[in-house]
Protein backbone atom coordinates (compact mmCIF):
# COMPACT_ATOMS: atom_id res chain seq x y z
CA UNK A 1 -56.13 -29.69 174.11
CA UNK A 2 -54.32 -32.98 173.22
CA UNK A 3 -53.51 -35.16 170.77
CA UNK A 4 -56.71 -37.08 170.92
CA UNK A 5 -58.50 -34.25 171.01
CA UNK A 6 -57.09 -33.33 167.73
CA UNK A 7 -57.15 -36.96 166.01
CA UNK A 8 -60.67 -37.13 166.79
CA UNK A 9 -61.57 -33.37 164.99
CA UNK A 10 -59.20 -35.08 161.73
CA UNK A 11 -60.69 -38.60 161.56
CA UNK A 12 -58.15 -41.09 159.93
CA UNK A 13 -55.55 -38.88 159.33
CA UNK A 14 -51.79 -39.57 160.37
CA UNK A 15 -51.11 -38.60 164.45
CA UNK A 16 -48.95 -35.60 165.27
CA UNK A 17 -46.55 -38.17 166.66
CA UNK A 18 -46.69 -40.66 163.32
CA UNK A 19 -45.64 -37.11 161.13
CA UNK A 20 -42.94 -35.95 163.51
CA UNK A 21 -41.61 -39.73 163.08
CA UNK A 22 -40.36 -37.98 159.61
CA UNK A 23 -38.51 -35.29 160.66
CA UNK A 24 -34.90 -36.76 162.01
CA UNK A 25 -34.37 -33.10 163.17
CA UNK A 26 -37.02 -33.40 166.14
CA UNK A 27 -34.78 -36.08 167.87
CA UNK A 28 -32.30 -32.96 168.70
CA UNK A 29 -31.45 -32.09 171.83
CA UNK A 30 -29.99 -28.49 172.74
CA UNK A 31 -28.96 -29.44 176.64
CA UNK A 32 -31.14 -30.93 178.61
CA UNK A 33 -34.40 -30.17 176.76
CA UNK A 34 -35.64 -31.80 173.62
CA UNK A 35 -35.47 -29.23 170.65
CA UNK A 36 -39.38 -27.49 169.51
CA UNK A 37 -39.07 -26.34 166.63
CA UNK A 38 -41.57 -23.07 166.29
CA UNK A 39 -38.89 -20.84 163.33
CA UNK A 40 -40.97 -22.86 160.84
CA UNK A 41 -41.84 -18.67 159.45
CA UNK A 42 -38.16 -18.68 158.45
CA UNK A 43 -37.83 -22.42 157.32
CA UNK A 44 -38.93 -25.69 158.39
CA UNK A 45 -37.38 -29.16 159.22
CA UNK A 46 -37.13 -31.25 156.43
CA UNK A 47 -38.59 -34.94 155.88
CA UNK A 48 -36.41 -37.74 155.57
CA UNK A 49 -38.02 -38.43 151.93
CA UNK A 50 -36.96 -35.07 150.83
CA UNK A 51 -33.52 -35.34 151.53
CA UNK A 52 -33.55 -38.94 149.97
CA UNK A 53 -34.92 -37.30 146.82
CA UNK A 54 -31.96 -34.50 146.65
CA UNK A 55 -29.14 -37.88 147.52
CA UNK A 56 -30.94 -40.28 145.28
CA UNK A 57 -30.60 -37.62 142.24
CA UNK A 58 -27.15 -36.68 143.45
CA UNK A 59 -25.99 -40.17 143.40
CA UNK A 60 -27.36 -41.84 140.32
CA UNK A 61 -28.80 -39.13 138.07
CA UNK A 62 -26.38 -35.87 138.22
CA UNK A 63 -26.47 -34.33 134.97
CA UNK A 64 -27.12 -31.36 132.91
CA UNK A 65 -30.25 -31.02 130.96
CA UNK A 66 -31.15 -31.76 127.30
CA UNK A 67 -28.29 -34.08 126.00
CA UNK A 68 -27.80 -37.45 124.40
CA UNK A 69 -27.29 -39.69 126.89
CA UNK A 70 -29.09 -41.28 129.85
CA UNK A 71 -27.78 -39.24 132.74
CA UNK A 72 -28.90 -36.27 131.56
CA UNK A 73 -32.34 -37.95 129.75
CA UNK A 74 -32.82 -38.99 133.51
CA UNK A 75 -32.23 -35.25 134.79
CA UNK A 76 -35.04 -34.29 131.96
CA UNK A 77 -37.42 -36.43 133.51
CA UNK A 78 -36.98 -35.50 137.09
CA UNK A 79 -37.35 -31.48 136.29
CA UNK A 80 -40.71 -32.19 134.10
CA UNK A 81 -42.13 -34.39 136.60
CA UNK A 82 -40.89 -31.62 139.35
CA UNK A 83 -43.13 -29.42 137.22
CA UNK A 84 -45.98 -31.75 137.12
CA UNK A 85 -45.53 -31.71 140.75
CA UNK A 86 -45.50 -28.10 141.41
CA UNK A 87 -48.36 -27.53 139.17
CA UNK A 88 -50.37 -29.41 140.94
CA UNK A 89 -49.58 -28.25 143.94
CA UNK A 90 -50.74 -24.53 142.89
CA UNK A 91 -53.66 -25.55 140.43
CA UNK A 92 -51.25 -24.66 137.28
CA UNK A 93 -50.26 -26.34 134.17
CA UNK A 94 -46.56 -27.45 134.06
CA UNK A 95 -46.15 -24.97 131.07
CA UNK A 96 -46.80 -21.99 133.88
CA UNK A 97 -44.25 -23.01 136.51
CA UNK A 98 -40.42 -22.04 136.72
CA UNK A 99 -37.67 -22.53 139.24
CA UNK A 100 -35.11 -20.24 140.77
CA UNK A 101 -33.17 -19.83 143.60
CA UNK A 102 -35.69 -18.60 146.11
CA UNK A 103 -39.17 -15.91 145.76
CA UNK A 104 -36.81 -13.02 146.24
CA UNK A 105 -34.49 -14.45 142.85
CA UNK A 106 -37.38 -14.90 141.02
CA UNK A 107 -39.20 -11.23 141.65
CA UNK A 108 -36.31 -9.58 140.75
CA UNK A 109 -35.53 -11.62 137.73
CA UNK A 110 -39.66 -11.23 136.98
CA UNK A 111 -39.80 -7.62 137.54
CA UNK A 112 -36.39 -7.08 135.19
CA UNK A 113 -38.70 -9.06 132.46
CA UNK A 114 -41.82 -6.76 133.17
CA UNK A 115 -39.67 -3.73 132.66
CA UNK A 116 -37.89 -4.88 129.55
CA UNK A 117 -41.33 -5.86 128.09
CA UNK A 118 -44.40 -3.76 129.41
CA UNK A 119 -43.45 -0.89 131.61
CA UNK A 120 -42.10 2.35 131.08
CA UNK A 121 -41.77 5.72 132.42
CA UNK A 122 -44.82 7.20 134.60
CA UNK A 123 -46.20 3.51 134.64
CA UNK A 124 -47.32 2.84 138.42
CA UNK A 125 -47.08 -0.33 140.98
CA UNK A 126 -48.87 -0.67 143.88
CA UNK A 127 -47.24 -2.89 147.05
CA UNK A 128 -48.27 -2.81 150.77
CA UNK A 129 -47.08 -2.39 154.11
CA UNK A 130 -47.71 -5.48 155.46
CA UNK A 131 -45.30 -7.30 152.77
CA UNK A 132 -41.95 -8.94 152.99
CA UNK A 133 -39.09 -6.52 151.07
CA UNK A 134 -39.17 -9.29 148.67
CA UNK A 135 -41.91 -7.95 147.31
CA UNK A 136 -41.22 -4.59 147.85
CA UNK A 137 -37.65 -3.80 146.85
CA UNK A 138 -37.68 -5.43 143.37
CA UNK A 139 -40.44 -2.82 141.80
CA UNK A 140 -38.30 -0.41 143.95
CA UNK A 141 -35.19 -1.17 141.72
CA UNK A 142 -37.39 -0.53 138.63
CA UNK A 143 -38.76 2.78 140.09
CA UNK A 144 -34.81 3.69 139.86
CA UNK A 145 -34.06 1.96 136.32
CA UNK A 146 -37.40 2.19 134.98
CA UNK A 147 -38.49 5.82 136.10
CA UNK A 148 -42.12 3.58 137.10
CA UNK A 149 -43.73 4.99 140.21
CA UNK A 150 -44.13 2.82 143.36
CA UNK A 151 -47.17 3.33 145.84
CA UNK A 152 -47.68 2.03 148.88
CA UNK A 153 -51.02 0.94 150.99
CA UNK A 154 -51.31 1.14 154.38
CA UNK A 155 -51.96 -1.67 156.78
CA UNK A 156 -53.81 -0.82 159.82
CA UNK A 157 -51.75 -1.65 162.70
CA UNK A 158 -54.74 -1.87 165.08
CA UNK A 159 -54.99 -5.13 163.13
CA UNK A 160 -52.54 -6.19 160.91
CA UNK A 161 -54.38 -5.90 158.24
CA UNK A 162 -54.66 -3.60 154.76
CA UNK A 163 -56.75 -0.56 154.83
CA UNK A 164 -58.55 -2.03 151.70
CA UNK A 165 -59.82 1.95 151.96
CA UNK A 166 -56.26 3.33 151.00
CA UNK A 167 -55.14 0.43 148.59
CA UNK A 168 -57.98 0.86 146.16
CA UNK A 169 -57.49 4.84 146.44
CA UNK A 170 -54.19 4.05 144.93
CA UNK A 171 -55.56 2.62 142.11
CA UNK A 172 -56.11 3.90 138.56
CA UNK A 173 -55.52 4.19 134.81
CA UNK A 174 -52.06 4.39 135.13
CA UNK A 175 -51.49 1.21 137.46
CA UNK A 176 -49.33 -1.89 135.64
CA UNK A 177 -48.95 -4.04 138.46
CA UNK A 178 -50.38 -4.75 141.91
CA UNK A 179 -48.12 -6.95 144.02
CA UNK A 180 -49.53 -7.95 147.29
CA UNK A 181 -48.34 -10.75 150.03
CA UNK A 182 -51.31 -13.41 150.41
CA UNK A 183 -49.75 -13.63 153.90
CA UNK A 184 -47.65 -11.73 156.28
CA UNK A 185 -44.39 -13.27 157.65
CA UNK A 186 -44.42 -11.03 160.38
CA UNK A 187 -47.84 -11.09 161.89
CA UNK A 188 -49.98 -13.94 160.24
CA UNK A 189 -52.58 -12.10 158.28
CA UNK A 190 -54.15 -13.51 155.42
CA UNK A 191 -54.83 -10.89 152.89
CA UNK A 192 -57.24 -11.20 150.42
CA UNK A 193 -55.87 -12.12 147.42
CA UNK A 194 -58.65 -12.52 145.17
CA UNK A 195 -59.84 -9.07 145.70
CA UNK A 196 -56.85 -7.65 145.17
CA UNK A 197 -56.48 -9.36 141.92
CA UNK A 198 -59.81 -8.01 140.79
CA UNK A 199 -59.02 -4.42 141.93
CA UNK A 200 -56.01 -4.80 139.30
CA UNK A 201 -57.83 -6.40 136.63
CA UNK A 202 -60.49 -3.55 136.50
CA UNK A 203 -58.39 -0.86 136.20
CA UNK A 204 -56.06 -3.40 133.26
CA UNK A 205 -52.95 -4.16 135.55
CA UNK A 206 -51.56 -7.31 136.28
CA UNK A 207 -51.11 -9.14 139.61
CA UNK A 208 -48.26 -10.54 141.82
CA UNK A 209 -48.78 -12.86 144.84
CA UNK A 210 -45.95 -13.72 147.13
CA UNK A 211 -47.24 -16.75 148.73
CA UNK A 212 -44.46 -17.44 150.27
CA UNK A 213 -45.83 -17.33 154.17
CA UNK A 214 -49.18 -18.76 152.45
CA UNK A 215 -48.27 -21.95 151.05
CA UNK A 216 -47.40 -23.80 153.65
CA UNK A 217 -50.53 -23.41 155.35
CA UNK A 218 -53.06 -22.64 152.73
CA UNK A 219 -53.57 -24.72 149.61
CA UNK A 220 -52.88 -22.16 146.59
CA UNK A 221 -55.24 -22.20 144.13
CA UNK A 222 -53.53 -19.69 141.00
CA UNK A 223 -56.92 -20.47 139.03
CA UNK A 224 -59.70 -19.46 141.94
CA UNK A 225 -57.32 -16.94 143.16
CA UNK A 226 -56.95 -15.23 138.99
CA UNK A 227 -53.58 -14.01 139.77
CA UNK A 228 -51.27 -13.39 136.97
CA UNK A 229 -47.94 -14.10 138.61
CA UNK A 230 -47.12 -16.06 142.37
CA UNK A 231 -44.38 -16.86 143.83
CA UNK A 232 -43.24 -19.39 146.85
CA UNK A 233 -39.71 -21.17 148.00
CA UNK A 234 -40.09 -24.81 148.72
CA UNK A 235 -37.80 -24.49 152.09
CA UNK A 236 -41.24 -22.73 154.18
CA UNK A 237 -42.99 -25.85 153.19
CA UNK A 238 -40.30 -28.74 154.13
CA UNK A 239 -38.47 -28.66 151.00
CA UNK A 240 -35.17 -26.99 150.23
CA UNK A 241 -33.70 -23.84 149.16
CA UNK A 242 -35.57 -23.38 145.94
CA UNK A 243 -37.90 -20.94 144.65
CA UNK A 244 -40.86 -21.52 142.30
CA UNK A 245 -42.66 -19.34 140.07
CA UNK A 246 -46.22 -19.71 138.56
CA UNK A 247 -47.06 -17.71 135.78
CA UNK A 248 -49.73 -17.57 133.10
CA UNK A 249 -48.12 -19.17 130.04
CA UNK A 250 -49.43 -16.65 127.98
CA UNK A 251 -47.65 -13.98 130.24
CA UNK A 252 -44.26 -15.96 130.79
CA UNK A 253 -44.78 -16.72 126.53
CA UNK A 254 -44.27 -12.65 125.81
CA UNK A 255 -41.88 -11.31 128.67
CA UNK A 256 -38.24 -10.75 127.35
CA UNK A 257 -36.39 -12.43 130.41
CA UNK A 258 -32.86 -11.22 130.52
CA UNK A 259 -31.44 -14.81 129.13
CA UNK A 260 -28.44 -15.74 127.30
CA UNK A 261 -30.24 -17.41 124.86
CA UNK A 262 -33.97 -17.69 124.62
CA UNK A 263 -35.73 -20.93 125.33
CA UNK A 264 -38.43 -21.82 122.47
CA UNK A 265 -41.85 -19.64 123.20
CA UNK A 266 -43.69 -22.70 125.29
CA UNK A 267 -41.17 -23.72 127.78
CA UNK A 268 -40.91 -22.14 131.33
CA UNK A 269 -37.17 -22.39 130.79
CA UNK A 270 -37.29 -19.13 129.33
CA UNK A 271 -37.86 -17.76 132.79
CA UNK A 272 -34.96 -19.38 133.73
CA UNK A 273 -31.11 -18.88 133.43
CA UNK A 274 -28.37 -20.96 134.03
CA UNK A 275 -27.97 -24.57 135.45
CA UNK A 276 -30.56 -24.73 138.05
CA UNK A 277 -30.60 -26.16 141.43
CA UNK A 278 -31.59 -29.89 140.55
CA UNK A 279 -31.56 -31.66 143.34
CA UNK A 280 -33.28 -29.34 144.91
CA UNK A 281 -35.83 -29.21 142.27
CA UNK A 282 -36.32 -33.00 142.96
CA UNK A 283 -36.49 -32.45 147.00
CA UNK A 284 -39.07 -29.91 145.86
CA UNK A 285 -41.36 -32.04 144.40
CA UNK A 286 -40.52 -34.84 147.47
CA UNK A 287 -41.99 -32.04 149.45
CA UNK A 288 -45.26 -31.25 147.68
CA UNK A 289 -45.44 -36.12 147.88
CA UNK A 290 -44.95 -35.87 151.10
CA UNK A 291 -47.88 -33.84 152.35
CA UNK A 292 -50.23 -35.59 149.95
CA UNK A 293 -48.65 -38.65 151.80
CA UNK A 294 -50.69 -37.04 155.10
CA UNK A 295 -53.95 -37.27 153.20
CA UNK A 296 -56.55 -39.37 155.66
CA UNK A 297 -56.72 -42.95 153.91
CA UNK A 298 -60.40 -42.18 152.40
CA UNK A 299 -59.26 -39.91 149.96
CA UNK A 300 -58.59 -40.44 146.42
CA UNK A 301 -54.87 -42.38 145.40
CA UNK A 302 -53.07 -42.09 142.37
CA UNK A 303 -49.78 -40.68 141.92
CA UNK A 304 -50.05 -37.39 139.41
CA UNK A 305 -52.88 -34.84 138.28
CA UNK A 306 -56.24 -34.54 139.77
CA UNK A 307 -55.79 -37.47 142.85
CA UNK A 308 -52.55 -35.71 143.77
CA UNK A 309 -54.30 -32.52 144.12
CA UNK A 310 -57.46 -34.08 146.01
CA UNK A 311 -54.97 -36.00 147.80
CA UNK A 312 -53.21 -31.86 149.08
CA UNK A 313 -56.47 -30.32 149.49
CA UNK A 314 -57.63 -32.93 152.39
CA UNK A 315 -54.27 -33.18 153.95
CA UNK A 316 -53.95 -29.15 154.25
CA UNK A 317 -57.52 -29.33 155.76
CA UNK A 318 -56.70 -31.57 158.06
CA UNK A 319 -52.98 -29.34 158.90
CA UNK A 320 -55.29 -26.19 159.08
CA UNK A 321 -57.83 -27.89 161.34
CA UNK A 322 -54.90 -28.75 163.71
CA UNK A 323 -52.61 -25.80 163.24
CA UNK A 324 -56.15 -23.45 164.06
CA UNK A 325 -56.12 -25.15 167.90
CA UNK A 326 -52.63 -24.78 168.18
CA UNK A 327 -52.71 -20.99 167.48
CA UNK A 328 -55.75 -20.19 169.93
CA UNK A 329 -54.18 -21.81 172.91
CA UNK A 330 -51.02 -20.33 171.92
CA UNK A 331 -52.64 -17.34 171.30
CA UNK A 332 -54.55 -16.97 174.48
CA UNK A 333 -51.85 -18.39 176.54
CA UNK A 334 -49.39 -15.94 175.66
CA UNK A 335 -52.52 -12.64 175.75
CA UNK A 336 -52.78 -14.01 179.11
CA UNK A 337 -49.41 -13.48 180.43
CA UNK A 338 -49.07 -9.88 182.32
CA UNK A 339 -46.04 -7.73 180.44
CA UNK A 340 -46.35 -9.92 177.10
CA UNK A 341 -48.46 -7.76 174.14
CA UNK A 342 -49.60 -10.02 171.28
CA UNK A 343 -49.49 -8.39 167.50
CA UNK A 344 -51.33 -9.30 164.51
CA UNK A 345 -55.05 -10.74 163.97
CA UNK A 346 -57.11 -13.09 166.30
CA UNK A 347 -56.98 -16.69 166.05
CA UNK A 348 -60.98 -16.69 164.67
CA UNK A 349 -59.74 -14.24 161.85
CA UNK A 350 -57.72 -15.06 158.23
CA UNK A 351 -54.49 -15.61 159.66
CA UNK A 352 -51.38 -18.61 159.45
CA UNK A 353 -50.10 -20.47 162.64
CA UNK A 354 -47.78 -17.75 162.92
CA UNK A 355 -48.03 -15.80 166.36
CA UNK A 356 -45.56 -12.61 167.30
CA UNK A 357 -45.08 -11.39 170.52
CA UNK A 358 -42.92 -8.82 172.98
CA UNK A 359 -42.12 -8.77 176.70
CA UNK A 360 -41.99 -5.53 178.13
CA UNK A 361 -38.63 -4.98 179.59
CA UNK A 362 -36.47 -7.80 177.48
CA UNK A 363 -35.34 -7.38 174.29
CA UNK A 364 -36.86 -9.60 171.15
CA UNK A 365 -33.25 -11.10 171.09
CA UNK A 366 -32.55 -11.69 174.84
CA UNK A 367 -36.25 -13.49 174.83
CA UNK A 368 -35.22 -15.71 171.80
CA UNK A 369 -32.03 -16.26 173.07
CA UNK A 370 -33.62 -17.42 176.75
CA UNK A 371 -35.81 -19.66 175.33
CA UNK A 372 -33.77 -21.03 173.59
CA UNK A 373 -31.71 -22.32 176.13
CA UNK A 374 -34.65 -23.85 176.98
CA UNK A 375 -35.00 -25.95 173.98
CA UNK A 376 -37.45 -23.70 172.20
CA UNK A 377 -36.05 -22.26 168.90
CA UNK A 378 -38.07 -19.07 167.74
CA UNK A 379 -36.81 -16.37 165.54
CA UNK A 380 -36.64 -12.70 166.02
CA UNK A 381 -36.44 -8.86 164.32
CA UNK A 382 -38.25 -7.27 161.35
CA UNK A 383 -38.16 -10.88 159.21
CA UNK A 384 -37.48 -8.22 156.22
CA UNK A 385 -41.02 -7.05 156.75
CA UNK A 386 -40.07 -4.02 158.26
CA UNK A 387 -42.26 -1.50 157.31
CA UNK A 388 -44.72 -3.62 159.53
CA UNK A 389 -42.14 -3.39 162.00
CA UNK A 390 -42.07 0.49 161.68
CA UNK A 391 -45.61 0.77 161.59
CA UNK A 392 -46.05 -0.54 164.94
CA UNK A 393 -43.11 0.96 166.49
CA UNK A 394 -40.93 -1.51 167.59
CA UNK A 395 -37.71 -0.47 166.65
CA UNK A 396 -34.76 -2.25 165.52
CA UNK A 397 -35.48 -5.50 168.28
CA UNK A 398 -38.65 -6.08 167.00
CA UNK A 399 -40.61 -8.81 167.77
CA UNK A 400 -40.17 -12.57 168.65
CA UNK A 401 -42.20 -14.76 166.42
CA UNK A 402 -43.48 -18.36 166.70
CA UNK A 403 -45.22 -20.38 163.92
CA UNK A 404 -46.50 -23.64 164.37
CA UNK A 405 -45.68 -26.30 161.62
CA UNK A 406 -47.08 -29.27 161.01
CA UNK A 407 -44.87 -31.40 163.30
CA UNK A 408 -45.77 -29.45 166.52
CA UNK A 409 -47.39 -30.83 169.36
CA UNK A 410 -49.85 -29.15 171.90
CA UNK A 411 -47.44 -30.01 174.60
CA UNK A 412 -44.56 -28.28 172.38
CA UNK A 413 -47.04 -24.69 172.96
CA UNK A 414 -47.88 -25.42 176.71
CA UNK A 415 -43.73 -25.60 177.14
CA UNK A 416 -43.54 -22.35 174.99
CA UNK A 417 -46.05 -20.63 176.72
CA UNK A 418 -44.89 -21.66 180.17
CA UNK A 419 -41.23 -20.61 178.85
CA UNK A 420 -42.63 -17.05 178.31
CA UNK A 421 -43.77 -16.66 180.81
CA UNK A 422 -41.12 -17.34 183.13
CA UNK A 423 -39.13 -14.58 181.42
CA UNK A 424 -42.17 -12.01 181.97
CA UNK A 425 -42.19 -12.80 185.50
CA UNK A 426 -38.50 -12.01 185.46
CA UNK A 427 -38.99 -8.99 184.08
């Protein structure tokens, strides 16, 4: 596999090489070795237009919101159109998206509001063992201020995925909310979603969907997908540290958000408190432009609405079409290495360019540490998904994990591969 190989499978589209030319992080250097970049699962590098959108509002528009002059007019602006933006990017209306600091800000501040306004004592929630503890500890909190009741489906380790068996067991009249990960940060599974949703709707509960180990490698769709509630944070897709929340607007429109002052009934401010992160808001939206920018040339231009979105859905295809070869040969490459046990599903199933591993005899941290002195950065642990770590029995080192993004090159996974197994060897 090469980089012909893969601009001939994506037609016009931009060259691995012509993206990475965006990233001024990929010119580091950690010794001798150029730096590959595979903790994209814990954050990714960031475009140079992103961080020119965060300076550009820093330096000529820094203001707060909703006054009488043209600073803050100018700050206005740049959060609606951020909305616009973000809307698109999930299929929502602007009216149905808020920002926050990051996925796990916004769940807890969403599941104070669903507490205050439509749960109570006896009421049930249904999470999952394959989810981050972002999604898990915030209906936790209201199990102990709320007296709800918080059950838990199994995933089946044999294959990282939910026993769909023991999740809709769980569910009945007295269900208020199902909150399920559309992907797992740990092990690449795509769960899904849409069935989920339905299972909640039947039995009249609501849905959550942390998509935030989804979005950057699957275009969210909030209106094919039904959900009621989804949450992301802009820094797993090459944005920064900010969190957005879509909600139905006639959902976000009743809950009582703890606020100091309420916003009027229509605005997704009143999911929000305090001054907000707006530069980062604006480097949000820079990150949703920049991978329509990737879009092959063919497809539809125009700057907002429907183009925009048409412009995301080809560009994703073409990431997904790309980050699918990476992950086989990474995949099989690493399967293929005596000592080395590969978790999670295969490359032909549901799953995100996300691939975690052990070496028998080393440590998760001693392997992330020697590979990095190679020039391969990977993270390692539980990724605050440990119950999957549990589940499989890993213990506290838990695994090393690599995720492909959508600036890494074939030859970046031979040198990875290569790199692991020269510390199995060792071993």
């Amino acid at each position: 596999m090469n980089e012909a190989t893969l601009r001939a499978q994506t037609g016009d589209a931009p060259t691995v090489e012509e993206i990475r030319a965006h990233f001024p992080a990929l010119e580091r250097r950690y010794g001798e070795h150029a730096v590959a970049y595979f903790d994209g699962p814990g954050g990714t590098q960031v475009p140079r237009a992103v961080v020119e959108a965060i300076a550009d509002y820093l330096y000529h528009h820094n203001a707060n919101t909703h006054w009488a002059y043209p600073a803050s007019a100018e700050t206005d602006a740049i959060l609606e159109e951020a909305r616009q933006t973000l809307a698109d990017f999930l299929h929502a209306a602007p009216a149905e998206i808020a920002f926050g600091a990051n996925m796990t800000t916004l769940t807890f501040h969403l599941s104070r509001a669903l507490g205050r306004s439509r749960l109570k004592a006896g009421d049930e929630i249904v999470v999952t063992e394959l989810d981050h503890h972002a999604n898990v500890a915030p209906w936790q909190a209201l199990a102990r201020e709320r007296g709800v009741v918080v059950r838990m489906a199994k995933m089946l380790p044999e294959t990282g995925g939910l026993d769909w068996e023991d999740f809709e067991s769980l569910l009945n009249e007295r269900t208020k909310l199902v909150a399920v990960g559309a992907a797992s940060n740990a092990l690449g599974t795509i769960t899904d979603v849409r069935r989920a949703t339905e299972a909640a709707h039947a039995v009249g509960a609501l849905s959550f969907v942390d998509a935030v180990h989804y979005a950057p490698h699957q275009l969210v769709d909030v209106r094919a997908l039904d959900c009621d509630f989804l949450a992301c944070s802009a820094y797993k897709f090459c944005g920064p540290h900010v969190g957005v929340l879509y909600g139905k607007q006639e959902l976000l429109e009743s809950l009582d958000f703890p606020k100091l002052a309420p916003a009027p009934d229509a605005s997704p401010e009143r999911a929000e408190t305090g001054t907000l992160n707006h530069e980062g808001i604006a480097g949000a939206a820079a990150a949703v432009s920049f991978f329509a920018s990737l879009a092959p040339a063919a497809t539809a231009t125009g700057g907002t609405g429907d183009a925009r979105r048409e412009r995301l859905r080809a560009s994703f295809a073409m990431l997904h079409s790309r980050g699918t070869a990476l992950t086989a040969r990474l995949w099989q490459g690493l399967r293929e290495i005596e000592g080395v046990s590969v978790y999670g599903p295969p490359p032909d199933a549901p799953r995100t360019p996300t691939v975690s591993f052990t070496v028998a005899g080393v440590s998760s941290t001693v392997v992330a540490e020697e590979l990095a002195a190679r020039g391969l950065f990977l993270s390692h642990g539980d990724f605050y998904a440990a119950t999957v770590i549990e589940r499989l029995e890993l213990g506290v080192e838990g695994l090393v994990r690599a995720g492909c993004a959508c600036y890494t090159t074939p030859e970046e996974v031979e040198r990875l591969v290569h790199g692991v197994a020269e510390i199995a060897r060792r071993s």
